[in-house]
C-alpha atoms as a PDB file:
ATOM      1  CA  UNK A   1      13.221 -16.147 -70.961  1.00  0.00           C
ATOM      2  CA  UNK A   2      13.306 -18.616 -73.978  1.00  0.00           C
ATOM      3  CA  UNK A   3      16.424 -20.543 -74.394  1.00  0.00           C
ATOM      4  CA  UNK A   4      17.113 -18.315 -78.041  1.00  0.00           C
ATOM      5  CA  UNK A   5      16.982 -15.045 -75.572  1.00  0.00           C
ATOM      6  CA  UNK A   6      19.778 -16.709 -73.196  1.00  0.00           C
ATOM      7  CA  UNK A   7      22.186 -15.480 -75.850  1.00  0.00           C
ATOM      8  CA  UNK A   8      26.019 -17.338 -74.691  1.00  0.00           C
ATOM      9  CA  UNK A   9      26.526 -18.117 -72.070  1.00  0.00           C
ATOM     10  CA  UNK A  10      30.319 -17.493 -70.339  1.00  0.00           C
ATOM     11  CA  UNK A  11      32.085 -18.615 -67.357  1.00  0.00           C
ATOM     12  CA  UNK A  12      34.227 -15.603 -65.802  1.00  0.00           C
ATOM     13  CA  UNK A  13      36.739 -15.494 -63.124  1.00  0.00           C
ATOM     14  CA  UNK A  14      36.462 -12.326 -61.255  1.00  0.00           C
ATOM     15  CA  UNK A  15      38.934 -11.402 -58.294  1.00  0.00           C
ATOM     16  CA  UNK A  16      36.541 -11.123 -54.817  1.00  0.00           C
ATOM     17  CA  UNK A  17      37.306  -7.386 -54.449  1.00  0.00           C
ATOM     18  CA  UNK A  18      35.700  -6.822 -58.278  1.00  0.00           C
ATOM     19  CA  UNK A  19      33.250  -9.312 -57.846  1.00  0.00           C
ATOM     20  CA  UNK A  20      32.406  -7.306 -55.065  1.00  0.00           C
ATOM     21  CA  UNK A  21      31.838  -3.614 -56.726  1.00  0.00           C
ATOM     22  CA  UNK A  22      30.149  -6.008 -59.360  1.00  0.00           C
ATOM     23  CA  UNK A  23      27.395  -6.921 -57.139  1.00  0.00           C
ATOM     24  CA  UNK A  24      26.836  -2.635 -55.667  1.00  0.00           C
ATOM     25  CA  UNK A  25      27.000  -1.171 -58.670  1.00  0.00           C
ATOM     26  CA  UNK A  26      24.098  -3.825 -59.784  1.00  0.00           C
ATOM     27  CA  UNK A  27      22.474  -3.505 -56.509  1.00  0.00           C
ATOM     28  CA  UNK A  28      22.627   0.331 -57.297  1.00  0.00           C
ATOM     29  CA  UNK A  29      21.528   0.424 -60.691  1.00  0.00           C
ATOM     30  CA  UNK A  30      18.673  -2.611 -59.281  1.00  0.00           C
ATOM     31  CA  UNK A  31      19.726  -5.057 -62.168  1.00  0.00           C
ATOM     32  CA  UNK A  32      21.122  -8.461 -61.829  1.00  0.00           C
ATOM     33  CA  UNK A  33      24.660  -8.788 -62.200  1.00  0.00           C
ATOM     34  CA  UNK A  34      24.386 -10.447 -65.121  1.00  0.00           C
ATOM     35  CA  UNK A  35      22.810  -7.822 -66.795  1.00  0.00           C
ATOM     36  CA  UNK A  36      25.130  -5.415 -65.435  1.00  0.00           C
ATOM     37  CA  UNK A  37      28.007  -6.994 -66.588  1.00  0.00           C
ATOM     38  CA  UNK A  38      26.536  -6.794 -69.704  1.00  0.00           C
ATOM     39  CA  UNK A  39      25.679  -3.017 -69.359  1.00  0.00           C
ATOM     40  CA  UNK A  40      29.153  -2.576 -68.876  1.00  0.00           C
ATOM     41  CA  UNK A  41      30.683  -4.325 -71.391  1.00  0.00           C
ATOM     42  CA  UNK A  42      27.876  -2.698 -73.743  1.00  0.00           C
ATOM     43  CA  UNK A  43      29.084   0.287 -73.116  1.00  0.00           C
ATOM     44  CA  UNK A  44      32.444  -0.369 -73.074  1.00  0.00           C
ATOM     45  CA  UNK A  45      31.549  -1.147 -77.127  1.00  0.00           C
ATOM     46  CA  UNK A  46      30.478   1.619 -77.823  1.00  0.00           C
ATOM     47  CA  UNK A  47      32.791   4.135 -76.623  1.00  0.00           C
ATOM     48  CA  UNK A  48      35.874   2.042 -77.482  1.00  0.00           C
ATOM     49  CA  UNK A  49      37.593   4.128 -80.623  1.00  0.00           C
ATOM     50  CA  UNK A  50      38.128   1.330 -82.855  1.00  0.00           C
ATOM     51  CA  UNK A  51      34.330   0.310 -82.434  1.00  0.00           C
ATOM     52  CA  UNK A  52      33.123   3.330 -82.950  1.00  0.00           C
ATOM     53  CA  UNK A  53      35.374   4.839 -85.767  1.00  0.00           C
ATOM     54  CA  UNK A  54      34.109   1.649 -88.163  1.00  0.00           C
ATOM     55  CA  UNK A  55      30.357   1.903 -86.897  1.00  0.00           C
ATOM     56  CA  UNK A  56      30.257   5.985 -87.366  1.00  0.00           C
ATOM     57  CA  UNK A  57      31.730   8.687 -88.814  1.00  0.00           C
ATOM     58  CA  UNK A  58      33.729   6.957 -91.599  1.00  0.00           C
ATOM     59  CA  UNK A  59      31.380   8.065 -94.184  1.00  0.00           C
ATOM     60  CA  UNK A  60      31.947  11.976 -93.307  1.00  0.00           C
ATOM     61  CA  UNK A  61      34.897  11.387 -93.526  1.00  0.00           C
ATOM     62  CA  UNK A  62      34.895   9.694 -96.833  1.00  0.00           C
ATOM     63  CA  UNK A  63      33.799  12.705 -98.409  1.00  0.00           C
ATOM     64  CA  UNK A  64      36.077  14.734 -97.841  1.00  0.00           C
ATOM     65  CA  UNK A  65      38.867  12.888 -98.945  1.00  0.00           C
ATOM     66  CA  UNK A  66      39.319  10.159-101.515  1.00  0.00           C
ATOM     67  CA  UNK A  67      39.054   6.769-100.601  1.00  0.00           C
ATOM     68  CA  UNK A  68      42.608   6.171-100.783  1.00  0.00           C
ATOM     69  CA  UNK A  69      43.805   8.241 -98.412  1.00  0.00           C
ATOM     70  CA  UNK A  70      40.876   7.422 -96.303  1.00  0.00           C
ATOM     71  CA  UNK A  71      41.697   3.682 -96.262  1.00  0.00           C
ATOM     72  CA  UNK A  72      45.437   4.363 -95.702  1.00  0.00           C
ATOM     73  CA  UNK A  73      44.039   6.397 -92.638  1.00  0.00           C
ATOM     74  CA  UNK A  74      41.736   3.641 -91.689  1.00  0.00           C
ATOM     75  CA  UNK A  75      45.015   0.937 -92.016  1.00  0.00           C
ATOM     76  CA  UNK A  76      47.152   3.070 -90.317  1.00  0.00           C
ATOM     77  CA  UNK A  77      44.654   3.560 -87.451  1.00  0.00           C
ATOM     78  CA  UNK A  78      44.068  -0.044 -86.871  1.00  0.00           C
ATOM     79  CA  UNK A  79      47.201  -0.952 -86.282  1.00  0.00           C
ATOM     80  CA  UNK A  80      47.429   1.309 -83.226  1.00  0.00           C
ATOM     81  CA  UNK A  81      47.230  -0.088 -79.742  1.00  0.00           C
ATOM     82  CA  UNK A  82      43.392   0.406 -78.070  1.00  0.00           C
ATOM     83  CA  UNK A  83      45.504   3.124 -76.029  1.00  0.00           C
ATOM     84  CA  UNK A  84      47.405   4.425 -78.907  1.00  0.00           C
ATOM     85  CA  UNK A  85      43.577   5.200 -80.709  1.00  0.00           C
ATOM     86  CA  UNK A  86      41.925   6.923 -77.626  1.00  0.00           C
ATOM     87  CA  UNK A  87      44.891   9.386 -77.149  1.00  0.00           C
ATOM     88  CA  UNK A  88      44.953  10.093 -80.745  1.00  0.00           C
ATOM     89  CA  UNK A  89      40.868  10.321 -80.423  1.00  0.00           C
ATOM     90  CA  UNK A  90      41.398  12.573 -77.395  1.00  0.00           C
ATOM     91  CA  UNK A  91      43.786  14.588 -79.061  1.00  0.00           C
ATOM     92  CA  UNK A  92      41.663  15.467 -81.948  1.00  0.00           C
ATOM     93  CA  UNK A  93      38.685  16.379 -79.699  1.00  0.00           C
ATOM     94  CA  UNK A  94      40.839  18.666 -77.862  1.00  0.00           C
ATOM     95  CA  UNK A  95      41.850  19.976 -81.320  1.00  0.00           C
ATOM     96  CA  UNK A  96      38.285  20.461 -82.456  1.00  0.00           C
ATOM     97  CA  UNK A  97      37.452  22.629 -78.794  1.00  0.00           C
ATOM     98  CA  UNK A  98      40.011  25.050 -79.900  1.00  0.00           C
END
């Protein structure tokens, strides 16, 4: 690996007992640690609400309302805590199942 594919790098203090579950889970999964931290946190991206409600959806969304209200919504939504956004997130799921 080149030094342009070492990407940055990070030094990360992890308690033992996480470090630990770390290292099985990569074991498990037969990656490096490393690059399932990174798996992780990858994921992590994409399923986190905020994320994901700028990268998708906005424009089906957009038109079916005007772009006022929709940036109002969008405003109003980013101000929420990350746990504030996935129970609203979750709510509307739950909404959309009934």
């Amino acid at each position: 690996m080149g030094i342009a594919d070492e990407g940055v790098r990070l030094t990360l203090r992890l308690p033992e007992a996480l470090r630990d579950r770390l290292l099985q889970r990569s074991r498990k999964n037969r990656r490096s640690m490393n690059s399932e931290i990174i798996a992780i946190l990858g994921e992590a991206a994409d399923l986190d609400p905020v994320y994901r409600s700028k990268a998708r959806g906005v424009e089906q969304v957009e038109e079916s309302l005007s772009s006022e209200v929709v940036q109002q919504m969008l405003d109003e939504y980013q101000q929420l805590s990350p746990q504030q956004a996935h129970l609203l997130l979750a709510l509307v799921r739950t909404m959309n199942r009934v």
